[in-house]
PDB file of N, CA and C in Angstrom:
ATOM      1  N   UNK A   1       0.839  -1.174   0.000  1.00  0.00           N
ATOM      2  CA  UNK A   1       0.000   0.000   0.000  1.00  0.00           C
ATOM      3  C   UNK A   1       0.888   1.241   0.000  1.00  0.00           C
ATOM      4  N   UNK A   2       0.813   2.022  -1.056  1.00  0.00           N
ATOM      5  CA  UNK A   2       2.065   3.033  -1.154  1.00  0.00           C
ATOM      6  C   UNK A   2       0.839   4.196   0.160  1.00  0.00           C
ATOM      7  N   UNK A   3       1.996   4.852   0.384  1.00  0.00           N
ATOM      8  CA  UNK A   3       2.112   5.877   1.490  1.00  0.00           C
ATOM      9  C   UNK A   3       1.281   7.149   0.273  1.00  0.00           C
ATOM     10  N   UNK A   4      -0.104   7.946   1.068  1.00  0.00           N
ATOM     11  CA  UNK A   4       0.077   9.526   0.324  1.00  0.00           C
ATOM     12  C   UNK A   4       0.199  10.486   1.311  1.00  0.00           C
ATOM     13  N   UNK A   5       1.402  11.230   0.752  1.00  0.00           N
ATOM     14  CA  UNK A   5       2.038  11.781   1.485  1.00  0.00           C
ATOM     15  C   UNK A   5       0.735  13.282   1.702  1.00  0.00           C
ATOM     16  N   UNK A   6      -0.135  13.716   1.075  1.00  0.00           N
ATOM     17  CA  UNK A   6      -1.028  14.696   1.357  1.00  0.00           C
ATOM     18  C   UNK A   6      -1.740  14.154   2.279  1.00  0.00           C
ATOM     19  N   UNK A   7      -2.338  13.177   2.508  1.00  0.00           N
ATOM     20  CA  UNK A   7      -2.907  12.895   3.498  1.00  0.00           C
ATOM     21  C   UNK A   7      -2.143  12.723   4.750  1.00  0.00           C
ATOM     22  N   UNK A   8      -1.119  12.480   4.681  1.00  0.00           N
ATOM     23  CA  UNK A   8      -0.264  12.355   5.822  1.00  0.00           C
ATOM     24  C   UNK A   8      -0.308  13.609   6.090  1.00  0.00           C
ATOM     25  N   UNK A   9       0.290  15.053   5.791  1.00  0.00           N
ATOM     26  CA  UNK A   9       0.570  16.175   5.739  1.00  0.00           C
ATOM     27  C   UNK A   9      -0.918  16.365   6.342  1.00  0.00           C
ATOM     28  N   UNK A  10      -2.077  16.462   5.997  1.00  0.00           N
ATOM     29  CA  UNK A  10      -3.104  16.918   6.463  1.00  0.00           C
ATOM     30  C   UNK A  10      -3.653  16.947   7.853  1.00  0.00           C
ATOM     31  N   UNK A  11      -2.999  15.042   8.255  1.00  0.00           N
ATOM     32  CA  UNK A  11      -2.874  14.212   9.652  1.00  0.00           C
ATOM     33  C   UNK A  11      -2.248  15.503  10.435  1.00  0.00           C
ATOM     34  N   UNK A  12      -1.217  15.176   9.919  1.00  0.00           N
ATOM     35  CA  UNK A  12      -0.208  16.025  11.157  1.00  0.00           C
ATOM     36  C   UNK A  12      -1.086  17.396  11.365  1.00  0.00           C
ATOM     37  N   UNK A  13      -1.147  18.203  10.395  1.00  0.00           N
ATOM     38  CA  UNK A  13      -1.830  19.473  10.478  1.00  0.00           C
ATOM     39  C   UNK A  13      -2.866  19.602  11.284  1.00  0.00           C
ATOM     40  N   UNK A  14      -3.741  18.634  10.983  1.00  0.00           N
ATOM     41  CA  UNK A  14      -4.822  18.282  12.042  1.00  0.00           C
ATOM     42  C   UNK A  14      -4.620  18.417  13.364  1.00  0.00           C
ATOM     43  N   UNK A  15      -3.764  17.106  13.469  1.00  0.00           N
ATOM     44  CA  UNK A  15      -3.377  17.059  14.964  1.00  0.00           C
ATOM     45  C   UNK A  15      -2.516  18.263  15.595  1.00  0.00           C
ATOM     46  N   UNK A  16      -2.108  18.846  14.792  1.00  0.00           N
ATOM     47  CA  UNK A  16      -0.984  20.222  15.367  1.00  0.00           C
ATOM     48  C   UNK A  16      -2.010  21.196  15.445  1.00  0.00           C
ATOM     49  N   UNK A  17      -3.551  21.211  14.883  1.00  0.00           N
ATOM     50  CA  UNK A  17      -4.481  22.530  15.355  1.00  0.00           C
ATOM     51  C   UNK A  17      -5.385  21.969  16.608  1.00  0.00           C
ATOM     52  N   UNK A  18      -5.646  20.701  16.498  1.00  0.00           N
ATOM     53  CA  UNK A  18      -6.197  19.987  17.651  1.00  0.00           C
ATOM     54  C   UNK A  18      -5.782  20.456  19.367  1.00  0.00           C
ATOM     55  N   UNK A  19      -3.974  20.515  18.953  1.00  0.00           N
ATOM     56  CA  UNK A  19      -3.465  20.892  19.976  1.00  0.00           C
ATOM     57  C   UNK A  19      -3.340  22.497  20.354  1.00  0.00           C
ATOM     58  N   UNK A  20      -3.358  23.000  19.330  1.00  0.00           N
ATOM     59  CA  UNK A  20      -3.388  24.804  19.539  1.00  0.00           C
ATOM     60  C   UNK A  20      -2.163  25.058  19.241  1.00  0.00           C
ATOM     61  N   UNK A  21      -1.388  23.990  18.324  1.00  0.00           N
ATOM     62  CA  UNK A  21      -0.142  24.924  18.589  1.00  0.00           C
ATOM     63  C   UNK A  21       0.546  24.953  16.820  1.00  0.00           C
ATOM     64  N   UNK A  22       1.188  25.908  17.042  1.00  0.00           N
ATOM     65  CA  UNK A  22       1.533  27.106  15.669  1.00  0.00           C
ATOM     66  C   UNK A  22       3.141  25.804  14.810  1.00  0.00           C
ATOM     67  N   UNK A  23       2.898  26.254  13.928  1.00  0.00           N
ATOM     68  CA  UNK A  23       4.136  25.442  12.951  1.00  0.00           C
ATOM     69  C   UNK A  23       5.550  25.910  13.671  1.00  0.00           C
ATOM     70  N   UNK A  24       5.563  26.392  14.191  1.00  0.00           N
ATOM     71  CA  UNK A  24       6.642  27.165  15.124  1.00  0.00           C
ATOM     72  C   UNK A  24       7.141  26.077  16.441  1.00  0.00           C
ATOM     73  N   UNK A  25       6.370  26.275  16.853  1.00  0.00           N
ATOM     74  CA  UNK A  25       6.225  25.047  18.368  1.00  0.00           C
ATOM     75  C   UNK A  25       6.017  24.030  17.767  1.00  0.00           C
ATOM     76  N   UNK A  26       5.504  23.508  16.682  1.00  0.00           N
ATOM     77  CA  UNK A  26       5.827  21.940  16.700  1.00  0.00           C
ATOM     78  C   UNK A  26       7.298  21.976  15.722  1.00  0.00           C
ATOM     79  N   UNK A  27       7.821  22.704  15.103  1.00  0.00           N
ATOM     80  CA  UNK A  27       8.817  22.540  14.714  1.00  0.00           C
ATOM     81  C   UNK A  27      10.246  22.476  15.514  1.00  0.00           C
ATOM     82  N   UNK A  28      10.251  23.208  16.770  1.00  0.00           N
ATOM     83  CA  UNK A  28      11.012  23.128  17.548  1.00  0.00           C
ATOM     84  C   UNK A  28      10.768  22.124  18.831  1.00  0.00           C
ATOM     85  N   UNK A  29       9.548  21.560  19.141  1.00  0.00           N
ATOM     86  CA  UNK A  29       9.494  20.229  19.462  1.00  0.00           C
ATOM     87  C   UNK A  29      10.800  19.259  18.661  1.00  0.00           C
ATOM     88  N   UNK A  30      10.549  19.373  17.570  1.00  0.00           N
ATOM     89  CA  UNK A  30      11.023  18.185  16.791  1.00  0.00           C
ATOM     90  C   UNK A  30      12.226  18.315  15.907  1.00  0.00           C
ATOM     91  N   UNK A  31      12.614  19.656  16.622  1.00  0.00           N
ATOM     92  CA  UNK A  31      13.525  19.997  15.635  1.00  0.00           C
ATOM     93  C   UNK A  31      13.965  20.181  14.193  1.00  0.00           C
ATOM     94  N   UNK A  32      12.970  20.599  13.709  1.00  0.00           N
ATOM     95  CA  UNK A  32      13.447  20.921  12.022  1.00  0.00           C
ATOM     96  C   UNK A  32      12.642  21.914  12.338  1.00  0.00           C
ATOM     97  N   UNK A  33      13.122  22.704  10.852  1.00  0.00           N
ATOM     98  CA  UNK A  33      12.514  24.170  10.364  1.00  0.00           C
ATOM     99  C   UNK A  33      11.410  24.135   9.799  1.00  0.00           C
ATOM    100  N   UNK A  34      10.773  25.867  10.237  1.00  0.00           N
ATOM    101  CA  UNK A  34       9.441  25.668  10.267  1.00  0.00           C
ATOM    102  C   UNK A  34       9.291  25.735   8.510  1.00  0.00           C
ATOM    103  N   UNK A  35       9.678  25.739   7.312  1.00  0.00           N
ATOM    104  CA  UNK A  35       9.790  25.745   6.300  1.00  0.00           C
ATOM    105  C   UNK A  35       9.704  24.349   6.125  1.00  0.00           C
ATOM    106  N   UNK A  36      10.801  23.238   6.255  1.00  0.00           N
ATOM    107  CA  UNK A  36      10.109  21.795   6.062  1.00  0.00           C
ATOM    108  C   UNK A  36       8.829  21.155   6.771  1.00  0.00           C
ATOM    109  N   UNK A  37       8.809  22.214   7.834  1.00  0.00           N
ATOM    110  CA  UNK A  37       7.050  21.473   8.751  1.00  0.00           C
ATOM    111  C   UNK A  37       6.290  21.962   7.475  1.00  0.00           C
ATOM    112  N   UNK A  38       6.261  23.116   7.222  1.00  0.00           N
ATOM    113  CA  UNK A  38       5.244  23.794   6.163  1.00  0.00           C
ATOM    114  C   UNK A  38       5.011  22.794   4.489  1.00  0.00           C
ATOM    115  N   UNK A  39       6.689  22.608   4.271  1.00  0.00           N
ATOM    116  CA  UNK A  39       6.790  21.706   3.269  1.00  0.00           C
ATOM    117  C   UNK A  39       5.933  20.334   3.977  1.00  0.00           C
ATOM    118  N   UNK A  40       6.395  19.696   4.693  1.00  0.00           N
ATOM    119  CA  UNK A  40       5.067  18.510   5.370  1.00  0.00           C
ATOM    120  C   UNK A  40       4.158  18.652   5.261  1.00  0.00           C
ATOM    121  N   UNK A  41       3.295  19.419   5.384  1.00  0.00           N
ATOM    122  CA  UNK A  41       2.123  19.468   6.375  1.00  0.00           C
ATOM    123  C   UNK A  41       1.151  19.655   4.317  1.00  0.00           C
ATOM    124  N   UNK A  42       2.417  20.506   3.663  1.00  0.00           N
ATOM    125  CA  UNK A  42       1.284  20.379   2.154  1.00  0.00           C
ATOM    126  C   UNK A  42       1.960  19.464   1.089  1.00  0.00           C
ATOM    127  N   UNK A  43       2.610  18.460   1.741  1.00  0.00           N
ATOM    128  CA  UNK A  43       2.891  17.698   0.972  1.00  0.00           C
ATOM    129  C   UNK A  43       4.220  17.599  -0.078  1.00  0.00           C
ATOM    130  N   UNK A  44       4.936  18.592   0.157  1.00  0.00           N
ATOM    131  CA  UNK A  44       5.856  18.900  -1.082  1.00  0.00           C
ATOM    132  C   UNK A  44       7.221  18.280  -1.080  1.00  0.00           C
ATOM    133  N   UNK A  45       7.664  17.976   0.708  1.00  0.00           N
ATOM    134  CA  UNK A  45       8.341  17.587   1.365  1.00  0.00           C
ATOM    135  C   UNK A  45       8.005  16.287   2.350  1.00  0.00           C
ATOM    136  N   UNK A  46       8.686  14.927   1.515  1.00  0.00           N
ATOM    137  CA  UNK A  46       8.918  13.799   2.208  1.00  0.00           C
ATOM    138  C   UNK A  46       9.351  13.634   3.501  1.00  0.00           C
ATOM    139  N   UNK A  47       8.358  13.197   4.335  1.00  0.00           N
ATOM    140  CA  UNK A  47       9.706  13.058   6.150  1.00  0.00           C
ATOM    141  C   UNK A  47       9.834  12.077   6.317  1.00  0.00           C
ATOM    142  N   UNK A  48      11.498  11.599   6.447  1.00  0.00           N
ATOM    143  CA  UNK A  48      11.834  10.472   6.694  1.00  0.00           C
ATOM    144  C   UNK A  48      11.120   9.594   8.264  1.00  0.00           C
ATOM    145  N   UNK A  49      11.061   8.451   8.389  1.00  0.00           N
ATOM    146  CA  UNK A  49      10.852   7.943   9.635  1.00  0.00           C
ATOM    147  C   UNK A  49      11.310   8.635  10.465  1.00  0.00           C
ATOM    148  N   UNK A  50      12.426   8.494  10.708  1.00  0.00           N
ATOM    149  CA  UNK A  50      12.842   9.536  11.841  1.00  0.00           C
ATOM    150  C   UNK A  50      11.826  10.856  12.026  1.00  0.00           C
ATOM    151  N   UNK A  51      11.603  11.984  11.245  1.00  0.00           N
ATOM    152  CA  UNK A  51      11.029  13.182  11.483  1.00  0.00           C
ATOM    153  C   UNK A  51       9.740  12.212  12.060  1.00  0.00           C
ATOM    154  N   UNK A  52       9.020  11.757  11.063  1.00  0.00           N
ATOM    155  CA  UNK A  52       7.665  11.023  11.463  1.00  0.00           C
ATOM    156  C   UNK A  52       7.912  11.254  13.033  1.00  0.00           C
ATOM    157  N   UNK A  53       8.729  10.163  13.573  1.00  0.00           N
ATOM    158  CA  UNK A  53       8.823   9.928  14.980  1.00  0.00           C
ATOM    159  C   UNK A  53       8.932  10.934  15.468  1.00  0.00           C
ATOM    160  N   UNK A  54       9.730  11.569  15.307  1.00  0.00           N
ATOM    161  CA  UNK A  54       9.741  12.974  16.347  1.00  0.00           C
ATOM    162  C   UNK A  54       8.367  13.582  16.239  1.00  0.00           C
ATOM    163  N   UNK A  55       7.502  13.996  15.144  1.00  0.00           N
ATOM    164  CA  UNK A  55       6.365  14.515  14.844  1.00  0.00           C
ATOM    165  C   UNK A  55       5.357  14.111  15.627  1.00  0.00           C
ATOM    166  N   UNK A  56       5.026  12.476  15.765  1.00  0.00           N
ATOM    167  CA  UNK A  56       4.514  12.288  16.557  1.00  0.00           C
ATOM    168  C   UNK A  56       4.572  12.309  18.041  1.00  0.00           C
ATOM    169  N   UNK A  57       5.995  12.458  19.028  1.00  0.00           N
ATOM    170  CA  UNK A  57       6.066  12.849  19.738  1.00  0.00           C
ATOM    171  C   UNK A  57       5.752  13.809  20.011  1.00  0.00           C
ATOM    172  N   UNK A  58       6.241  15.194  19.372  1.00  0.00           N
ATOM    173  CA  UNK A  58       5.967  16.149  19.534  1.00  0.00           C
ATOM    174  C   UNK A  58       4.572  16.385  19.703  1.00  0.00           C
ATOM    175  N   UNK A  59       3.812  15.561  18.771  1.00  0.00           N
ATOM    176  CA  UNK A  59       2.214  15.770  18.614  1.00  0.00           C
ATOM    177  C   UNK A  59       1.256  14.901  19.531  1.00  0.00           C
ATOM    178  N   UNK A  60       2.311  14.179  20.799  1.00  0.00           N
ATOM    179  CA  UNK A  60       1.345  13.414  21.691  1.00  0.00           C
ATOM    180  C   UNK A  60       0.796  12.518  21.047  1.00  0.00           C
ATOM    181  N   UNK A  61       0.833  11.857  19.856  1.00  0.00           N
ATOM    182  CA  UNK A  61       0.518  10.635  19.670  1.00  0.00           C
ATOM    183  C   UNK A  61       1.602   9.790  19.018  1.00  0.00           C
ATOM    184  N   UNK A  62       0.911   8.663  18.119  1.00  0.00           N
ATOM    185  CA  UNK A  62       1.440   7.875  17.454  1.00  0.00           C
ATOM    186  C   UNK A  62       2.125   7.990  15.994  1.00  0.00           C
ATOM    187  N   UNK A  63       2.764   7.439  15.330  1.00  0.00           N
ATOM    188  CA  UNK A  63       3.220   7.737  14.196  1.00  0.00           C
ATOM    189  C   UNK A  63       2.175   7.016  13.367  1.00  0.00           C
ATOM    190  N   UNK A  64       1.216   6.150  13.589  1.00  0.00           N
ATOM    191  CA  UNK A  64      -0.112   5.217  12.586  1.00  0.00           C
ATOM    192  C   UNK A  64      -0.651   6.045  12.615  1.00  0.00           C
ATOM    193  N   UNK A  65      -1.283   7.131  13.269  1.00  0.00           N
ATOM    194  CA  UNK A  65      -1.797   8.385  13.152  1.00  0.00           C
ATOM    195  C   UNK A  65      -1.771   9.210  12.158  1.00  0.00           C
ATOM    196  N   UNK A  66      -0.737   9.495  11.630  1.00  0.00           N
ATOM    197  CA  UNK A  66      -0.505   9.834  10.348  1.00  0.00           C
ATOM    198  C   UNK A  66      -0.567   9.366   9.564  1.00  0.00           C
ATOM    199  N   UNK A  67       0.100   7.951   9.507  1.00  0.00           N
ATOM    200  CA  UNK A  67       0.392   7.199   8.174  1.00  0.00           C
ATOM    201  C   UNK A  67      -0.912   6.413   7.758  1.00  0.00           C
ATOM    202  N   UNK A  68      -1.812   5.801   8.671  1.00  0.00           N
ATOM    203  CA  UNK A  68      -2.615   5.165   8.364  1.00  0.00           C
ATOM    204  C   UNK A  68      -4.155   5.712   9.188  1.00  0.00           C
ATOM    205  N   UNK A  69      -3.996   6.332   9.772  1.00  0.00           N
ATOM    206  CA  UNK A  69      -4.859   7.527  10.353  1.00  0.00           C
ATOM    207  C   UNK A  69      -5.998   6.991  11.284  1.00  0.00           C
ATOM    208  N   UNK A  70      -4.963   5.567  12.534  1.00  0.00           N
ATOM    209  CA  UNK A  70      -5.587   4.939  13.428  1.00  0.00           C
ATOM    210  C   UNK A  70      -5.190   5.749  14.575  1.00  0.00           C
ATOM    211  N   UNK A  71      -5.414   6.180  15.522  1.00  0.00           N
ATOM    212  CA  UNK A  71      -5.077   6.828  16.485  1.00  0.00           C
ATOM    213  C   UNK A  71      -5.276   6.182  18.207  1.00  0.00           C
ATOM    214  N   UNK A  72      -4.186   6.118  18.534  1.00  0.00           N
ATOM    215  CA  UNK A  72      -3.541   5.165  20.039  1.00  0.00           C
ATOM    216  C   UNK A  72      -3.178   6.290  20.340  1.00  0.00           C
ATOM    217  N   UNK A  73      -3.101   6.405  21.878  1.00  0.00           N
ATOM    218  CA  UNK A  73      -2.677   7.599  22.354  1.00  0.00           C
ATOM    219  C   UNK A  73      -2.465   7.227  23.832  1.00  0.00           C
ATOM    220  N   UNK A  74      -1.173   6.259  23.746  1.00  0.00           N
ATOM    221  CA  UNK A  74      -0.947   5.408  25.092  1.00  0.00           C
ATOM    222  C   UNK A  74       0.113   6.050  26.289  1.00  0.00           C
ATOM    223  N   UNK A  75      -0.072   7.686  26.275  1.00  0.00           N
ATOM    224  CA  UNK A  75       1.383   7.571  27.506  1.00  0.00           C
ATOM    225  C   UNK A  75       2.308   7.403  27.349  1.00  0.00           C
ATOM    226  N   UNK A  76       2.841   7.048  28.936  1.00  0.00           N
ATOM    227  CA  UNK A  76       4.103   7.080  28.794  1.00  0.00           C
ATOM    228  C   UNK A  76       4.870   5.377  28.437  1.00  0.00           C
ATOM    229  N   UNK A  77       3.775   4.432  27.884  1.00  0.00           N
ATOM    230  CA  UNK A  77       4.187   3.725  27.125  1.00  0.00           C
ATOM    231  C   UNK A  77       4.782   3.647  25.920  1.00  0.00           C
ATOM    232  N   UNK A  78       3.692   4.159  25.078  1.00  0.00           N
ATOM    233  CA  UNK A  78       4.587   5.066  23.476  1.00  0.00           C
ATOM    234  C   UNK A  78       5.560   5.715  23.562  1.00  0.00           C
ATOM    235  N   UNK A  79       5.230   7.009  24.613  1.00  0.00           N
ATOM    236  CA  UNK A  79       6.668   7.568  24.936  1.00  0.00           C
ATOM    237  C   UNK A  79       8.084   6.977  25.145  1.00  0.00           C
ATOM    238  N   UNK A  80       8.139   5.332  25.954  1.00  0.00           N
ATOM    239  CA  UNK A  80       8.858   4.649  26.138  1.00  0.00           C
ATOM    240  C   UNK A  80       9.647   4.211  25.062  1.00  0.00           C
ATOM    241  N   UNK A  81       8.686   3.676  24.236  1.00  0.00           N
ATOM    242  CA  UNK A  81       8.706   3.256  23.094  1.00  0.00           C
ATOM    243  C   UNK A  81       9.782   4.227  21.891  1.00  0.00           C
ATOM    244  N   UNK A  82       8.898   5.318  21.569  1.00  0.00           N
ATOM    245  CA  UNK A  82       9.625   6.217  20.972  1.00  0.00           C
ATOM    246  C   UNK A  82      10.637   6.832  21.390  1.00  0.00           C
ATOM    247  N   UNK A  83      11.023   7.136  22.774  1.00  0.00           N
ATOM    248  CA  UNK A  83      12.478   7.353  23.368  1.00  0.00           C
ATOM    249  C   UNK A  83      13.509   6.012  22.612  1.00  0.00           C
ATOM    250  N   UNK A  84      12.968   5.454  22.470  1.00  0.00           N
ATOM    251  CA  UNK A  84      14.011   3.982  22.365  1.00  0.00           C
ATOM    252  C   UNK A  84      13.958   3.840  21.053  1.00  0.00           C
ATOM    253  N   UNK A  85      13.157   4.484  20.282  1.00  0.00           N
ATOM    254  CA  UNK A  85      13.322   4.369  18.798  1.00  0.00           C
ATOM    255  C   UNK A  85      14.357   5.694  18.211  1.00  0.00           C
ATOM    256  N   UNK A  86      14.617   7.141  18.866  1.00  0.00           N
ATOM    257  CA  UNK A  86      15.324   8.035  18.522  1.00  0.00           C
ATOM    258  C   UNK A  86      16.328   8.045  18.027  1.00  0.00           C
ATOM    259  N   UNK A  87      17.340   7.197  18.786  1.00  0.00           N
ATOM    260  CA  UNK A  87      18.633   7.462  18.438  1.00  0.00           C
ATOM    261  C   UNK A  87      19.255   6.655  17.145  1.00  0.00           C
ATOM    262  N   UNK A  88      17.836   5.361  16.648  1.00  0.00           N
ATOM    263  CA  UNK A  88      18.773   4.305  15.505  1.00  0.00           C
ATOM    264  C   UNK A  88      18.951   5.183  14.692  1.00  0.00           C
ATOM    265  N   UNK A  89      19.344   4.757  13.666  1.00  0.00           N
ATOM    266  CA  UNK A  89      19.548   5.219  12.398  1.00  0.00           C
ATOM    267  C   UNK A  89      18.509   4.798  11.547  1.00  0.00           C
ATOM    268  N   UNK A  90      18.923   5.056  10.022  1.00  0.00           N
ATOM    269  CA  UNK A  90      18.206   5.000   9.198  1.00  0.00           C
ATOM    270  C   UNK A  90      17.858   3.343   9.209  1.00  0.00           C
ATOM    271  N   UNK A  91      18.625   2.755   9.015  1.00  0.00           N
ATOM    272  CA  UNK A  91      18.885   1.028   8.947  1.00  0.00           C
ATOM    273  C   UNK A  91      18.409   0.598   9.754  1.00  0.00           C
ATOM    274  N   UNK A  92      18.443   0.723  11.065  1.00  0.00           N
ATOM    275  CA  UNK A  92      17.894   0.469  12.456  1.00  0.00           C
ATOM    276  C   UNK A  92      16.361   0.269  12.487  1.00  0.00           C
ATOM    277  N   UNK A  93      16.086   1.835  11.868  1.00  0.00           N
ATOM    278  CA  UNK A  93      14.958   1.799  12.117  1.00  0.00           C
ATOM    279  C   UNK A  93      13.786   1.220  11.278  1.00  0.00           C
ATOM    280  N   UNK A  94      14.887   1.028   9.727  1.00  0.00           N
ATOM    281  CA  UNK A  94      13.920   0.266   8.792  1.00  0.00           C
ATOM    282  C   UNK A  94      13.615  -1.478   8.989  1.00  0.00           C
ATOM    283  N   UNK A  95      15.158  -2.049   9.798  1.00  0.00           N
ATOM    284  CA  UNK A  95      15.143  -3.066  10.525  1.00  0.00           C
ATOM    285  C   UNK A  95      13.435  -3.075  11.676  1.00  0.00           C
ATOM    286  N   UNK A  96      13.693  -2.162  12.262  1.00  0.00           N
ATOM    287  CA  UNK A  96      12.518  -2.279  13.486  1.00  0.00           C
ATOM    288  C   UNK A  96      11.192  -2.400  12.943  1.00  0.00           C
ATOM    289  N   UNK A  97      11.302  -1.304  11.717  1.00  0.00           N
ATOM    290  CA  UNK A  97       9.537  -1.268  11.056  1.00  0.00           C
ATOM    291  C   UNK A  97       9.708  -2.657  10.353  1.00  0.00           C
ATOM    292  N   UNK A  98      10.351  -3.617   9.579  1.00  0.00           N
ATOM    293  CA  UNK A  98      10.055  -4.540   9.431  1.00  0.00           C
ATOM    294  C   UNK A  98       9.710  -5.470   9.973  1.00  0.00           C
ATOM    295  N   UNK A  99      10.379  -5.741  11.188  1.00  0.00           N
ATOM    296  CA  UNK A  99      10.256  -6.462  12.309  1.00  0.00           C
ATOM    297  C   UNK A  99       8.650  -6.196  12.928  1.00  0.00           C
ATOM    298  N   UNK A 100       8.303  -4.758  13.289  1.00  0.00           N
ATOM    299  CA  UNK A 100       6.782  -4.348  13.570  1.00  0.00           C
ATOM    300  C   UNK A 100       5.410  -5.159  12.254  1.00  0.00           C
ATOM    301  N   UNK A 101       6.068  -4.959  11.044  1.00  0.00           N
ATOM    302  CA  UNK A 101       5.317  -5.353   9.478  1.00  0.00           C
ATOM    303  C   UNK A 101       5.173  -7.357   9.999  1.00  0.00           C
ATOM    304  N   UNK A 102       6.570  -7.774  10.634  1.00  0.00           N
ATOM    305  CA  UNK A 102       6.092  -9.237  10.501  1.00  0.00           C
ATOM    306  C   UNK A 102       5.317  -9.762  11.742  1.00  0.00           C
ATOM    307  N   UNK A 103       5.702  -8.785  12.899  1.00  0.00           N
ATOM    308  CA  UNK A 103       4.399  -9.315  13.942  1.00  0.00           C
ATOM    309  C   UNK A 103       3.440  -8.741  13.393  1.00  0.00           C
ATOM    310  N   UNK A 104       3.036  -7.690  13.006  1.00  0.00           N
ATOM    311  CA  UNK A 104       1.105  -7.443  12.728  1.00  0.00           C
ATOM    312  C   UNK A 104       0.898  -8.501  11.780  1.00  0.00           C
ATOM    313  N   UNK A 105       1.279  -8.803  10.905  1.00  0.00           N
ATOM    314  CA  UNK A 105       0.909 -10.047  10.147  1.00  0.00           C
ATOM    315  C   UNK A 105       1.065 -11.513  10.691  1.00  0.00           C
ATOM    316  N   UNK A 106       1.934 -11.737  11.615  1.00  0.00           N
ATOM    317  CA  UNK A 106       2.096 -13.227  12.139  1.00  0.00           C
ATOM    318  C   UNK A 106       1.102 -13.594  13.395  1.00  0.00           C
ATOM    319  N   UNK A 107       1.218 -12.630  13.941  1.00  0.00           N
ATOM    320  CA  UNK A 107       1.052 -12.705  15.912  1.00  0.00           C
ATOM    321  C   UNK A 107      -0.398 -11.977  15.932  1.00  0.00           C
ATOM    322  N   UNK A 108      -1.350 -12.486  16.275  1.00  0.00           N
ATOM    323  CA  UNK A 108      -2.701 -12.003  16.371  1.00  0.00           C
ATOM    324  C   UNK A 108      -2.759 -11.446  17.358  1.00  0.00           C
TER     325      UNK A 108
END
């Protein structure tokens, strides 16, 4: 199922007015400029996993939230979670989402 990235962009946007807060504050949550949030949010600009993750931190939820537009909103479990996902790398983390891709399909 390919990814659309406008709908993703819309997600986030959503959830960043939900919360009250300006492309400004979630950009410095998450560290990038408010020019690539802007590029996000209309689509023009791809965010790697990584940003994703931070985005959703920043945005109090999940990263399926965006991408597939199910919404969990578990605490400081996710939080756990996503602390421990920050620091991989690119490889790491495409390792982990695969690993996530073969339990939702194996493990009921």
């Amino acid at each position: 199922m390919p990814l659309d990235y406008t709908v993703i962009g819309k997600r986030i946007a959503q959830r960043r007015r939900e919360l009250n807060l300006t492309q400004l504050q979630v950009s410095e949550m998450a560290d990038i400029s408010v020019p690539y949030m802007s590029n996000i949010e209309r689509a023009v600009s791809i965010p790697s996993t990584e940003v994703i993750m931070r985005l959703a931190t920043a945005l109090d939820t999940t990263p399926d939230e965006f991408l597939v537009g199910t919404t969990r909103r578990q605490g400081a479990c996710w939080k756990n979670v996503s602390d421990q996902l920050r620091p991989l790398n690119d490889r790491q983390l495409n390792l982990v989402a695969q690993f996530i891709a073969w339990v939702t399909a194996n493990i009921p």
